[in-house]
Protein backbone atom coordinates (compact mmCIF):
# COMPACT_ATOMS: atom_id res chain seq x y z
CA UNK A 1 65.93 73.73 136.80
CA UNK A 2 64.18 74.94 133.93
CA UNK A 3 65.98 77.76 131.98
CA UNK A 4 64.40 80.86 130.48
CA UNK A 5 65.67 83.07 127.38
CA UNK A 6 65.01 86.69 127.97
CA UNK A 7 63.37 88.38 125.41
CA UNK A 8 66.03 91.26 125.36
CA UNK A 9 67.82 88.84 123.08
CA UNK A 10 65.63 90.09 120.29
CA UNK A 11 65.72 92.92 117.97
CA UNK A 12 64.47 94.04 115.11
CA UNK A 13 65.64 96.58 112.21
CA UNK A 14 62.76 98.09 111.25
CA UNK A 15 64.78 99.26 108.09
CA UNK A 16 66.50 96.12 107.13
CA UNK A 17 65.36 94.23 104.23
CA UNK A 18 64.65 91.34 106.41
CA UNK A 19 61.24 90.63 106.98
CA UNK A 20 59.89 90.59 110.52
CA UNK A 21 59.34 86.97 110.71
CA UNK A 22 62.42 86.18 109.13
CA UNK A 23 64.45 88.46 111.39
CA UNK A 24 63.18 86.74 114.59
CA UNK A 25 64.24 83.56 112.97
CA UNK A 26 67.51 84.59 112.26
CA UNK A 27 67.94 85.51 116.09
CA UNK A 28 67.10 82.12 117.29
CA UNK A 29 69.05 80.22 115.22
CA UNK A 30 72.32 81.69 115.56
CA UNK A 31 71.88 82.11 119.01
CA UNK A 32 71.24 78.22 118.84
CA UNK A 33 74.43 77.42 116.77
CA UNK A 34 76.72 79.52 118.64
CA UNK A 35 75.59 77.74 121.84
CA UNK A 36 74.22 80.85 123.82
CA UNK A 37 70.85 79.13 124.36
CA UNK A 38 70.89 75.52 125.44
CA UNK A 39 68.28 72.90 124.47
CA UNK A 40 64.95 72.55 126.33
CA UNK A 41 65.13 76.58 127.62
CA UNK A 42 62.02 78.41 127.50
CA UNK A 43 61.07 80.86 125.01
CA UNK A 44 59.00 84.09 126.26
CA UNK A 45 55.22 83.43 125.12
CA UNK A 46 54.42 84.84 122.20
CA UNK A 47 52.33 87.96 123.22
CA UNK A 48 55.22 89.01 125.70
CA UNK A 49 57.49 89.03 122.83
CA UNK A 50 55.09 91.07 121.18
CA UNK A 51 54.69 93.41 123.64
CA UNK A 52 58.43 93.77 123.77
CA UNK A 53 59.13 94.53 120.40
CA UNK A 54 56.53 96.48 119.70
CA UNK A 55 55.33 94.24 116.41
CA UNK A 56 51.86 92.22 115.98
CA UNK A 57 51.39 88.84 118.02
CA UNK A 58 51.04 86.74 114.29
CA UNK A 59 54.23 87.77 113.27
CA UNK A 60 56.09 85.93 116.78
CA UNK A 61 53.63 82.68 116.20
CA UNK A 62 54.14 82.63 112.43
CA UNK A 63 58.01 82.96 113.43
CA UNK A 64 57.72 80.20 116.46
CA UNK A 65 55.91 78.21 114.40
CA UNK A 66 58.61 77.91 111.23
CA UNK A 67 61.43 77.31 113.61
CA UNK A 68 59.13 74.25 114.86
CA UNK A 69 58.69 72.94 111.77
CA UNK A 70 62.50 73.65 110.97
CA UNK A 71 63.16 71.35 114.45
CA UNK A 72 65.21 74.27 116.26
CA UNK A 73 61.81 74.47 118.90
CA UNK A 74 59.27 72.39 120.14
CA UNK A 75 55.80 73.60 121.08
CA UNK A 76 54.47 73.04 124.77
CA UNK A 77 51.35 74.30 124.24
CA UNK A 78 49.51 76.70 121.83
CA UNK A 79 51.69 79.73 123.17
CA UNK A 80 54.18 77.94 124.73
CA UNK A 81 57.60 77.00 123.12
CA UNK A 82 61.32 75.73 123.90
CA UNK A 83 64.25 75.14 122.17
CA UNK A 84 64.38 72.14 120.78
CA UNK A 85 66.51 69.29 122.47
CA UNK A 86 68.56 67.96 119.75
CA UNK A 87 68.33 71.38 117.28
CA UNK A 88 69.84 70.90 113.78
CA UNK A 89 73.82 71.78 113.45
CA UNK A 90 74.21 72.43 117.05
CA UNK A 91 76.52 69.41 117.47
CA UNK A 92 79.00 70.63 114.90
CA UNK A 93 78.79 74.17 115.94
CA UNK A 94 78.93 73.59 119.95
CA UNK A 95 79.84 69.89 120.68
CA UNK A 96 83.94 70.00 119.22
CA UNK A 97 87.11 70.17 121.19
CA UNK A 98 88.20 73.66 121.85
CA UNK A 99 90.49 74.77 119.14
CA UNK A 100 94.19 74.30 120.04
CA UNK A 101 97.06 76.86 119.74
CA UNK A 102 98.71 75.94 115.85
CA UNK A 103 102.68 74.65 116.14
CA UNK A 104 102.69 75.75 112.27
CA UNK A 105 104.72 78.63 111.52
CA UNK A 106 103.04 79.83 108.90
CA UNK A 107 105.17 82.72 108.02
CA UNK A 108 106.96 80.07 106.58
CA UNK A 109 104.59 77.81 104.78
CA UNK A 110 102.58 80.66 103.08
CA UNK A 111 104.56 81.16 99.56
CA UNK A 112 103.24 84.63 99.35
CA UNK A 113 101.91 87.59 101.53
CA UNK A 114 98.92 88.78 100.54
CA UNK A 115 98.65 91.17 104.00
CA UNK A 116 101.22 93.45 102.63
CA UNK A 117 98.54 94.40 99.65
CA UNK A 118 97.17 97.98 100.53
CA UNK A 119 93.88 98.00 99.95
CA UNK A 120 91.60 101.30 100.06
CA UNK A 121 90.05 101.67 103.32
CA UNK A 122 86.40 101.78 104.13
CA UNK A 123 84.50 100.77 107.18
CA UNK A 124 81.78 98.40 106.69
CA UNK A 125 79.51 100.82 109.20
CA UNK A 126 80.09 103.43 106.63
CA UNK A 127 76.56 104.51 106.33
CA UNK A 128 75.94 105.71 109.91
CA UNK A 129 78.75 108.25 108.98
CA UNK A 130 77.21 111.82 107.92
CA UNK A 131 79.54 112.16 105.05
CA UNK A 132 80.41 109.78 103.41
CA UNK A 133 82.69 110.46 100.24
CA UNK A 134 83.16 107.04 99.32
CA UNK A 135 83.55 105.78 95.80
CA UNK A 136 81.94 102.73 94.56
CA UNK A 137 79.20 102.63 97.06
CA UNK A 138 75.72 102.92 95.59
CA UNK A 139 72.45 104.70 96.66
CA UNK A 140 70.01 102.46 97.22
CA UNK A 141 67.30 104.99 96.26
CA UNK A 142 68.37 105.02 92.64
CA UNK A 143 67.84 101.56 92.27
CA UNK A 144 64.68 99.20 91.53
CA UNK A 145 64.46 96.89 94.11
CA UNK A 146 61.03 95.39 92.80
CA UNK A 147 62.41 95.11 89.25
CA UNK A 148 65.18 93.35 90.89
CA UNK A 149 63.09 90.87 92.84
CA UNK A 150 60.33 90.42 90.25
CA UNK A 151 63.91 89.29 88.03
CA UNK A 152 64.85 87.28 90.49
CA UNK A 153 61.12 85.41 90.85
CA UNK A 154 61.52 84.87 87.13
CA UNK A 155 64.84 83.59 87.64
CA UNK A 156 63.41 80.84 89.63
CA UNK A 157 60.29 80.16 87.52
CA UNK A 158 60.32 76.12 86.49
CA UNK A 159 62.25 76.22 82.77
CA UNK A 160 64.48 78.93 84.13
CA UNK A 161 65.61 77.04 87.09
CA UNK A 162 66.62 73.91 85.46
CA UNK A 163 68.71 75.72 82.97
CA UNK A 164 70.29 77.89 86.13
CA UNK A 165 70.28 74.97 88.89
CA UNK A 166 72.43 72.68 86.79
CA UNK A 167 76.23 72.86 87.16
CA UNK A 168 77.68 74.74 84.14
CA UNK A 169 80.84 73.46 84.27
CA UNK A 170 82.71 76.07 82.41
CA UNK A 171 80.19 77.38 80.61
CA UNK A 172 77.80 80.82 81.07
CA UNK A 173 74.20 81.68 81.61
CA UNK A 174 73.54 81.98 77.32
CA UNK A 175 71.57 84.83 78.13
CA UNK A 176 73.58 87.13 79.72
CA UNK A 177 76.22 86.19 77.40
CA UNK A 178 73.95 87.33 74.42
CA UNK A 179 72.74 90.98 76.25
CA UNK A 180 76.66 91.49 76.79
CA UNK A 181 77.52 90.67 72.65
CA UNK A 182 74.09 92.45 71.69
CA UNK A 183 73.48 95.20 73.85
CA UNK A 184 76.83 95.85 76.55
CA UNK A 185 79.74 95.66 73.94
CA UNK A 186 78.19 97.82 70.67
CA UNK A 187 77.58 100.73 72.97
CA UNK A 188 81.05 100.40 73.75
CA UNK A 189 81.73 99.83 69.54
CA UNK A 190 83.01 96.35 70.12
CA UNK A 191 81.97 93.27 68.13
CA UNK A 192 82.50 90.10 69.60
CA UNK A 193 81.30 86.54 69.40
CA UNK A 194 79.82 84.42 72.53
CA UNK A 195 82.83 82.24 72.61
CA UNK A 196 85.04 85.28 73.31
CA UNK A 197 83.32 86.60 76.44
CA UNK A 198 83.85 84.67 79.76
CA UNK A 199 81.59 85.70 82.49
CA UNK A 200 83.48 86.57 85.85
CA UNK A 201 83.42 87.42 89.40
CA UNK A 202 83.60 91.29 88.97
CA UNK A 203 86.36 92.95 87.44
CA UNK A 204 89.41 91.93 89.71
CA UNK A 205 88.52 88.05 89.05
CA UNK A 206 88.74 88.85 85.31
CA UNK A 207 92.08 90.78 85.86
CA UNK A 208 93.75 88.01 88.73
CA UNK A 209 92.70 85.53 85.79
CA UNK A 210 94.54 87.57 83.06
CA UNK A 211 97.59 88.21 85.17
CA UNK A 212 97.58 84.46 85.97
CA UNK A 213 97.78 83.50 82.54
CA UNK A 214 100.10 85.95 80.62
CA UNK A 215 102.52 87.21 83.20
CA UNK A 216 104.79 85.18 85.58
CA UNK A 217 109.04 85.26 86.44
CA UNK A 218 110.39 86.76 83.35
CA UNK A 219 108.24 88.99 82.09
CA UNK A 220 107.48 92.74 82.30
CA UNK A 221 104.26 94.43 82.88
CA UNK A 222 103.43 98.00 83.11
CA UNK A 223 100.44 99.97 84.91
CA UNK A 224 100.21 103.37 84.92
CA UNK A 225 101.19 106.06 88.11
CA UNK A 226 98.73 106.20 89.99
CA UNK A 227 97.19 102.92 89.52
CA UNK A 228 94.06 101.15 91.28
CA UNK A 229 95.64 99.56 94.49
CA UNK A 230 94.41 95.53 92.91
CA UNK A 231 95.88 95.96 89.20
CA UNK A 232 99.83 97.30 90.81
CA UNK A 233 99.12 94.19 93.20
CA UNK A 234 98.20 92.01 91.08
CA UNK A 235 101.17 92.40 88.79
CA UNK A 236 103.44 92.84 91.81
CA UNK A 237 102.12 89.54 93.23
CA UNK A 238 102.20 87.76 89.51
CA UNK A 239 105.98 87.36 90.08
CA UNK A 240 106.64 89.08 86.79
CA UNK A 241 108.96 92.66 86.43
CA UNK A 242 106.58 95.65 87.33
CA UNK A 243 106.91 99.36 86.09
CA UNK A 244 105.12 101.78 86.84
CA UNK A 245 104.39 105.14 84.12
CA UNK A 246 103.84 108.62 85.48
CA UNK A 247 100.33 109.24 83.92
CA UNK A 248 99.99 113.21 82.46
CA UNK A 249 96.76 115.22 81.80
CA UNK A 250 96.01 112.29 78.71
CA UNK A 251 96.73 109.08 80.63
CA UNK A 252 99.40 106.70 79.96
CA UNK A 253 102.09 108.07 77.96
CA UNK A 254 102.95 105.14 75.41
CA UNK A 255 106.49 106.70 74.09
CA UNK A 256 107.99 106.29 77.84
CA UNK A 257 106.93 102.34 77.32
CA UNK A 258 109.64 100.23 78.43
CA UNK A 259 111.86 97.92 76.08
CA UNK A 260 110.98 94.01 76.48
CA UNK A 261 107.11 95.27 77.76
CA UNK A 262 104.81 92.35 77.48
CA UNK A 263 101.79 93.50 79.02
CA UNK A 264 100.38 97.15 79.28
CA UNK A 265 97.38 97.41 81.79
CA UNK A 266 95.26 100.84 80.99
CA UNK A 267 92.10 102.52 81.68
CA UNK A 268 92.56 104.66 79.09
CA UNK A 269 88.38 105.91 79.28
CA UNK A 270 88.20 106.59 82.75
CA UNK A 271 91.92 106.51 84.57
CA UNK A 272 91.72 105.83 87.99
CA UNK A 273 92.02 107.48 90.06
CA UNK A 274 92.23 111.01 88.27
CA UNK A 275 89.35 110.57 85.62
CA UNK A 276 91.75 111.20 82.48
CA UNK A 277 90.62 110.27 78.84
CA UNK A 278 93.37 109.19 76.65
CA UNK A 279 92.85 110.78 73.45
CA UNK A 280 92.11 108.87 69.97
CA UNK A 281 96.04 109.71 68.31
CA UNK A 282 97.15 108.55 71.96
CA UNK A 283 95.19 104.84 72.16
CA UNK A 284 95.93 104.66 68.13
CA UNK A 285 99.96 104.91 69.14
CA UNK A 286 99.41 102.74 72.23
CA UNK A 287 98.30 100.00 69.99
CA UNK A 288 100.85 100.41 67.25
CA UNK A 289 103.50 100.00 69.75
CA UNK A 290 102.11 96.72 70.79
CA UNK A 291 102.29 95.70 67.21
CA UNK A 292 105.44 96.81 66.46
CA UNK A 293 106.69 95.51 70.32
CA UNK A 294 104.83 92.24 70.25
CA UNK A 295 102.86 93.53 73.84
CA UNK A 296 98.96 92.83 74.73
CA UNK A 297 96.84 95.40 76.34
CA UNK A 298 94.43 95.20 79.36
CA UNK A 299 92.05 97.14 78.83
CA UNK A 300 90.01 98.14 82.45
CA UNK A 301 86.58 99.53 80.96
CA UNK A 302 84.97 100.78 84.02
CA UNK A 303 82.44 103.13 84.74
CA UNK A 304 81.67 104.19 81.30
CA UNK A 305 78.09 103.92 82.01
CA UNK A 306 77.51 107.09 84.26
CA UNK A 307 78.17 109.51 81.29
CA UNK A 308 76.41 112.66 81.64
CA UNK A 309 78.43 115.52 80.77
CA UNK A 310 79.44 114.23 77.53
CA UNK A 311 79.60 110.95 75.65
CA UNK A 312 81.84 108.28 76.70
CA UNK A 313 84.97 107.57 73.97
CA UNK A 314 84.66 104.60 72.39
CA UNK A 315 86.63 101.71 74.48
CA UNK A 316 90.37 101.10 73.17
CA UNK A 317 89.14 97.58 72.18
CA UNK A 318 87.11 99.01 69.33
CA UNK A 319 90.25 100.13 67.67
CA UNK A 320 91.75 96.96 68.10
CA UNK A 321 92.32 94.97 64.64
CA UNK A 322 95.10 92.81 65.71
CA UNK A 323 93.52 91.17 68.69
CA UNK A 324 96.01 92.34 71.11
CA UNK A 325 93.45 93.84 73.66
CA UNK A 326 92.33 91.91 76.41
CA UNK A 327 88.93 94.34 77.74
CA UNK A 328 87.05 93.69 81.32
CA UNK A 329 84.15 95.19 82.00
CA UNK A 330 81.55 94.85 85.16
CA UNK A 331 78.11 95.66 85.93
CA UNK A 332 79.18 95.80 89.64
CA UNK A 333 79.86 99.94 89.29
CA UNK A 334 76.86 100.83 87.34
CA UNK A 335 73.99 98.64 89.59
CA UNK A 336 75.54 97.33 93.22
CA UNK A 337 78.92 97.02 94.36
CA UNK A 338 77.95 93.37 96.12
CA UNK A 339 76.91 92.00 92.68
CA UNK A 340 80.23 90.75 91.69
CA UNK A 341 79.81 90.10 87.86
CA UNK A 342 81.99 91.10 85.33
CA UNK A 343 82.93 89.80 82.03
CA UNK A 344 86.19 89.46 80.01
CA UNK A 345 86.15 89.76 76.13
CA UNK A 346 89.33 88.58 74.41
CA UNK A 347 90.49 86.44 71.08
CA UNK A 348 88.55 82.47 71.58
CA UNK A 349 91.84 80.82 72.50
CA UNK A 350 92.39 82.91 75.27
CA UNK A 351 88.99 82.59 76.27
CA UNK A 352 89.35 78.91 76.36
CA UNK A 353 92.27 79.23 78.40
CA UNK A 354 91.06 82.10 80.95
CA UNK A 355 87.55 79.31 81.38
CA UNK A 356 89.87 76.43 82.26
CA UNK A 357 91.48 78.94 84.67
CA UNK A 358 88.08 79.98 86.42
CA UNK A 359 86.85 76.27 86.50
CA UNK A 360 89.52 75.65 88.66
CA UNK A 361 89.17 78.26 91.43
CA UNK A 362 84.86 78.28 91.26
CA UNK A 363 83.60 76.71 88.09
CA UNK A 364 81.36 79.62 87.39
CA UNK A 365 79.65 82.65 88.85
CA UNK A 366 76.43 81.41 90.69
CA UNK A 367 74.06 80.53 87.55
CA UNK A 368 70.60 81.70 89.54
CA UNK A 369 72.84 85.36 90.08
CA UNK A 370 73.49 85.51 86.26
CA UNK A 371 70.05 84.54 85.23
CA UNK A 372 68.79 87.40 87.46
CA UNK A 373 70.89 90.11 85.97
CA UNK A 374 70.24 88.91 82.56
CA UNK A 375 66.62 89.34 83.16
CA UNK A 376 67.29 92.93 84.69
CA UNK A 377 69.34 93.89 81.80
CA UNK A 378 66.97 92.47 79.23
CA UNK A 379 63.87 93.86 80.54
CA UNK A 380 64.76 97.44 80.11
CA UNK A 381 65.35 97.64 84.17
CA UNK A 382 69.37 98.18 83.98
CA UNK A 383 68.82 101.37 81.31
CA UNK A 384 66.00 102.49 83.53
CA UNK A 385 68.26 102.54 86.30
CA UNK A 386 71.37 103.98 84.80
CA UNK A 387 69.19 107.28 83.65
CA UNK A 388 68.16 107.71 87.33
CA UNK A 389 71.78 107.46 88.18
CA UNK A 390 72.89 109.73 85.33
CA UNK A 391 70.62 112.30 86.55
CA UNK A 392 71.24 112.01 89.95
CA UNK A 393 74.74 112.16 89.71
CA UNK A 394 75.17 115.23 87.24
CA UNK A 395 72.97 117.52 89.98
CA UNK A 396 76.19 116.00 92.98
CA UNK A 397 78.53 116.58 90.21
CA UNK A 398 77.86 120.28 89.98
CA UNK A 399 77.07 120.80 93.28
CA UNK A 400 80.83 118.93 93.97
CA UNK A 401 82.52 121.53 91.70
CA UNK A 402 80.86 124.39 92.96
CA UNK A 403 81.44 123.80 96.24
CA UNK A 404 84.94 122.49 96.05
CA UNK A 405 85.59 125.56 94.16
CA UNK A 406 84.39 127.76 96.91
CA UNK A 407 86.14 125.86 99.41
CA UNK A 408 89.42 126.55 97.82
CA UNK A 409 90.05 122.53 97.29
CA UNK A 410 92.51 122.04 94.16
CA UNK A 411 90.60 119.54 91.86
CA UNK A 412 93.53 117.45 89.80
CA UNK A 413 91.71 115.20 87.74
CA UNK A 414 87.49 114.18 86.91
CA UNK A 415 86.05 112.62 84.07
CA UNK A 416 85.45 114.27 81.08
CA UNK A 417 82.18 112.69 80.33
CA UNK A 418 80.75 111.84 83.90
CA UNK A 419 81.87 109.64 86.83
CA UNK A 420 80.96 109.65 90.29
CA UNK A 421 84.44 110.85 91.93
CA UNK A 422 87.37 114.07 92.03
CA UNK A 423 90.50 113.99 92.64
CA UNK A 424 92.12 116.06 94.96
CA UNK A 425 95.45 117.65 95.57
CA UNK A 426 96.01 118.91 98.67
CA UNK A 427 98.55 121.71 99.86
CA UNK A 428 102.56 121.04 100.37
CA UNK A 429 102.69 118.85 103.24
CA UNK A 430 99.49 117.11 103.43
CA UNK A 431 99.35 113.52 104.68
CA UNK A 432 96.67 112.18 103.06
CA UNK A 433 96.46 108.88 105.55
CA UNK A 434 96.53 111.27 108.38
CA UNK A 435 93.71 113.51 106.81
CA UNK A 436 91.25 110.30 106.96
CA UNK A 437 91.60 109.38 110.48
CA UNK A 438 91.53 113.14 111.43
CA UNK A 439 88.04 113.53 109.30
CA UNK A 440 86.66 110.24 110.29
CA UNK A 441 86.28 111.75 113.70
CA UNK A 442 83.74 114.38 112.42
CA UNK A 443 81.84 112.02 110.60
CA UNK A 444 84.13 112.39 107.24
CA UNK A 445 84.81 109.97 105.09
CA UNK A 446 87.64 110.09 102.45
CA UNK A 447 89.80 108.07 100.78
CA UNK A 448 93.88 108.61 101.15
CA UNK A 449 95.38 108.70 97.36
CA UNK A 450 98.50 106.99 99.04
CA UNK A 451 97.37 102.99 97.91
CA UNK A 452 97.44 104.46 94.38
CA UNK A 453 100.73 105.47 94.47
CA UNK A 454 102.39 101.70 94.81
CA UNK A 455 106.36 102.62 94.71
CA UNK A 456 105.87 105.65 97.02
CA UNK A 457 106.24 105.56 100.84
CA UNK A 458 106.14 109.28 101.47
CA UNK A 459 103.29 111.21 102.60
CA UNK A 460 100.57 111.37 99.80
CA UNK A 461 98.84 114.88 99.35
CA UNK A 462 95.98 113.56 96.99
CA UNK A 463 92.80 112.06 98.20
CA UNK A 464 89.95 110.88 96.37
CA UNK A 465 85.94 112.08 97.20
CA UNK A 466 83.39 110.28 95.33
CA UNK A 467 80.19 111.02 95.94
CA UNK A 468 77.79 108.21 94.53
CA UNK A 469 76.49 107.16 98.18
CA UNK A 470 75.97 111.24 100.21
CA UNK A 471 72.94 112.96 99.66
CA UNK A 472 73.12 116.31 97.67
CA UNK A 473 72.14 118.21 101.50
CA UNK A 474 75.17 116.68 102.63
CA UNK A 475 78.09 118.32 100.21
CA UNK A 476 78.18 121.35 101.48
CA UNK A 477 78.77 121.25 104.71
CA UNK A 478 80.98 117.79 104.62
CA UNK A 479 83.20 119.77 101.88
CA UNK A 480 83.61 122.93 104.32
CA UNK A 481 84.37 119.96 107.32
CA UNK A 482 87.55 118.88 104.88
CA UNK A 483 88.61 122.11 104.16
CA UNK A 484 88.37 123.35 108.07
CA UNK A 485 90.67 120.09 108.63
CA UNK A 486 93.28 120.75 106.67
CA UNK A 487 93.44 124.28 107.29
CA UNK A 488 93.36 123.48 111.11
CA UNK A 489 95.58 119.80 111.09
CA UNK A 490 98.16 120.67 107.94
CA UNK A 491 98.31 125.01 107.35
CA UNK A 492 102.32 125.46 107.67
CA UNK A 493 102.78 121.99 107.20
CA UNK A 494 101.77 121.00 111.29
């Protein structure tokens, strides 16, 4: 008996940056792989499936007619197709034993447990949410998606993709290495040579790689309190002993610096989460200390980009004469989140040692993705794109503040020179962890301050609201939606 697929199967996103074709392609195949259409079952004709989805009758041939060339259909007649009877990858996707039950206990074969890290929550669906205060998601509108792909055409042009196709082994796309010591590091009043920049997977590759190589059983590291959720578990996980240093109103406090310190990890431009700058006498003494105390310094340079109340300070690596300071930076922040490039600048036989490290877990960060941004950044696109964002994000910024003001919400730390997020204390008796579930329900999205806080298993009162990815119409009335919560879930400490 001769099966049919019904054409309810098929959707399309008329927003997605799929194309139409490619969309209906997409549909077929995985519903091939996963085994939910067998071979030989009819497709619906290719006006029908017009018809259904609303879309021209071109687009469904043009589709139909790739997927026969690809050998997941076959073509009956001019308007006529099936799926295929042997289709490509269906007998490794459908044809294996069921999987059995594993008689591993893995509790006990796994040397460490990553599940305990606390990461900071955000659904993946966060953009059907009204408001969402979410930090480190971008707005698409702000960036240029044609400068982007016309990069990425150029990327692929002949000369450009041999050089890119071509394992690297452990070396870097040369020019993105040369916009990062030309152009990236003297805004940030660093000079350094090719061989001391290694290309990474975003910031937390750089600082996994860092932690890999000078911490381990017997040795101290400090990170300041509160602390990004990845650099207190990273150090936790490193197996080496972790403190943790109250931070005040100018960051890390180097005179409470622990004897026998070996590493200090800072973000002494931009703290996060509270947005403190550590003054010039402050970084000065911070590197003295590791001088006089024989320490290194990681340096976390993020975010200095979106400056637009003031000036960013110069990154603690400028003042660095002794080579003690080991500085990441990304471009993930400043253009997409899902880029994943970074870069690590340190002394040349460190570098050589942090580029044996990365060989070993994934050789090198894709060399087509490198080529692309190097392109972008070259081309003028990146500083095009960081004014928009500059603009944009001074007009939230005020608009924030005012509102936040008027809304009673205590602000306990922002950047000095810009950013794209406040910190907030809330009232005596305020849990944080229950404020985001509470919000989430009206379409709020926050972020609990309690992964910050790594040592501390009470109730957290501070939460963090960025606002990089809500539209300026949506502050107001998201910011009165928090306040109403907490006066309604947490007033007299509920």
């Amino acid at each position: 008996m001769k099966t049919h697929v019904s054409e309810t199967i098929f959707f399309i996103e008329r927003e997605s940056g799929l194309g139409l074709q490619a969309q209906l392609r997409e549909t077929v195949v995985s519903a091939v792989l996963a085994g939910r259409i067998q071979p030989g079952a009819q497709l619906p004709s290719t006006r029908r499936l017009a018809v259904y989805l609303n879309i021209s009758r071109i687009s469904v041939t043009l589709a139909y007619q790739e997927l026969v060339s690809q050998g997941y259909m076959e073509a009956v007649d001019r308007s006529s197709f099936r799926i295929a009877r042997n289709p490509p990858g269906r007998t490794l996707a459908t044809d294996q034993s069921p999987s059995q039950a594993s008689e591993v206990d893995w509790s006990r074969k796994i040397a460490l447990d990553f599940s305990v890290v606390r990461q900071v929550e955000k659904p993946l669906d966060w953009r059907r949410y009204p408001y969402p205060f979410l930090y480190g998601q971008m707005d698409p509108t702000l960036f240029d998606l044609n400068a982007w792909r016309d990069c990425n055409r150029r990327a692929l042009a002949r000369e450009d993709f041999i050089s890119m196709a071509s394992d690297f082994a452990a070396a870097d796309d040369v020019q993105l290495v040369n916009y990062i010591c030309s152009r990236t590091l003297p805004r940030r009043g660093i000079h350094a040579n090719p061989d001391e920049i290694l290309v990474t997977v975003g910031a937390q590759n750089a600082l996994w790689i860092v932690t890999r190589l000078i911490l381990g059983a017997g040795t101290t590291a400090v990170c300041e309190n509160p602390c990004h959720p990845d650099i207190s578990a990273s150090l936790l996980l490193s197996g080496a002993n972790v403190n943790t240093i109250d931070v005040d109103a100018d960051g890390l406090p180097p005179d409470n610096l622990p004897r026998g310190t070996d590493a200090v990890f800072v973000t002494p431009s931009h703290h996060s989460p509270t947005g403190a700058t550590m003054p010039i006498d402050r970084r000065m003494k911070l590197l003295q200390a590791a001088t006089k105390k024989d320490f290194v310094i990681v340096e976390d340079d993020y975010e200095f980009e979106i400056s637009f109340l003031a000036p960013p300070s110069p990154a603690l690596k400028s003042f660095d004469t002794a080579g003690r300071v080991l500085y990441i930076g990304s471009f993930s922040k400043s253009l997409f989140p899902g880029l994943r490039l970074g870069y690590l600048v340190a002394p040349a036989p460190f570098i050589r040692q942090a580029r044996a490290l990365r060989s070993l877990m994934l050789r090198h960060p894709p060399g087509h993705l490198q080529r692309t941004a190097a392109y972008f950044l070259a081309l003028g696109h990146y500083d095009a794109v960081l004014h928009r964002m500059r603009a944009e994000y001074h007009k939230r910024h005020v608009l924030m503040a005012d509102n936040l003001k008027k809304q009673g919400l205590v602000v306990a730390g922002s950047s000095s020179f810009g950013g794209t997020s406040f910190w907030i204390e809330g009232p005596n008796g305020l849990d944080a962890d229950r404020l985001v579930r509470e919000l989430r329900q009206e379409g709020v999205l926050i972020e609990s301050g309690s992964p910050f806080f790594p040592r501390n298993d009470a109730p957290c009162r501070f939460f963090r609201m960025g606002y990089s990815s809500i539209p300026s119409s949506s502050i107001p009335a998201g910011l009165a939606r928090v306040k109403a919560a907490i006066d309604t879930h947490f007033s007299g400490n509920n």
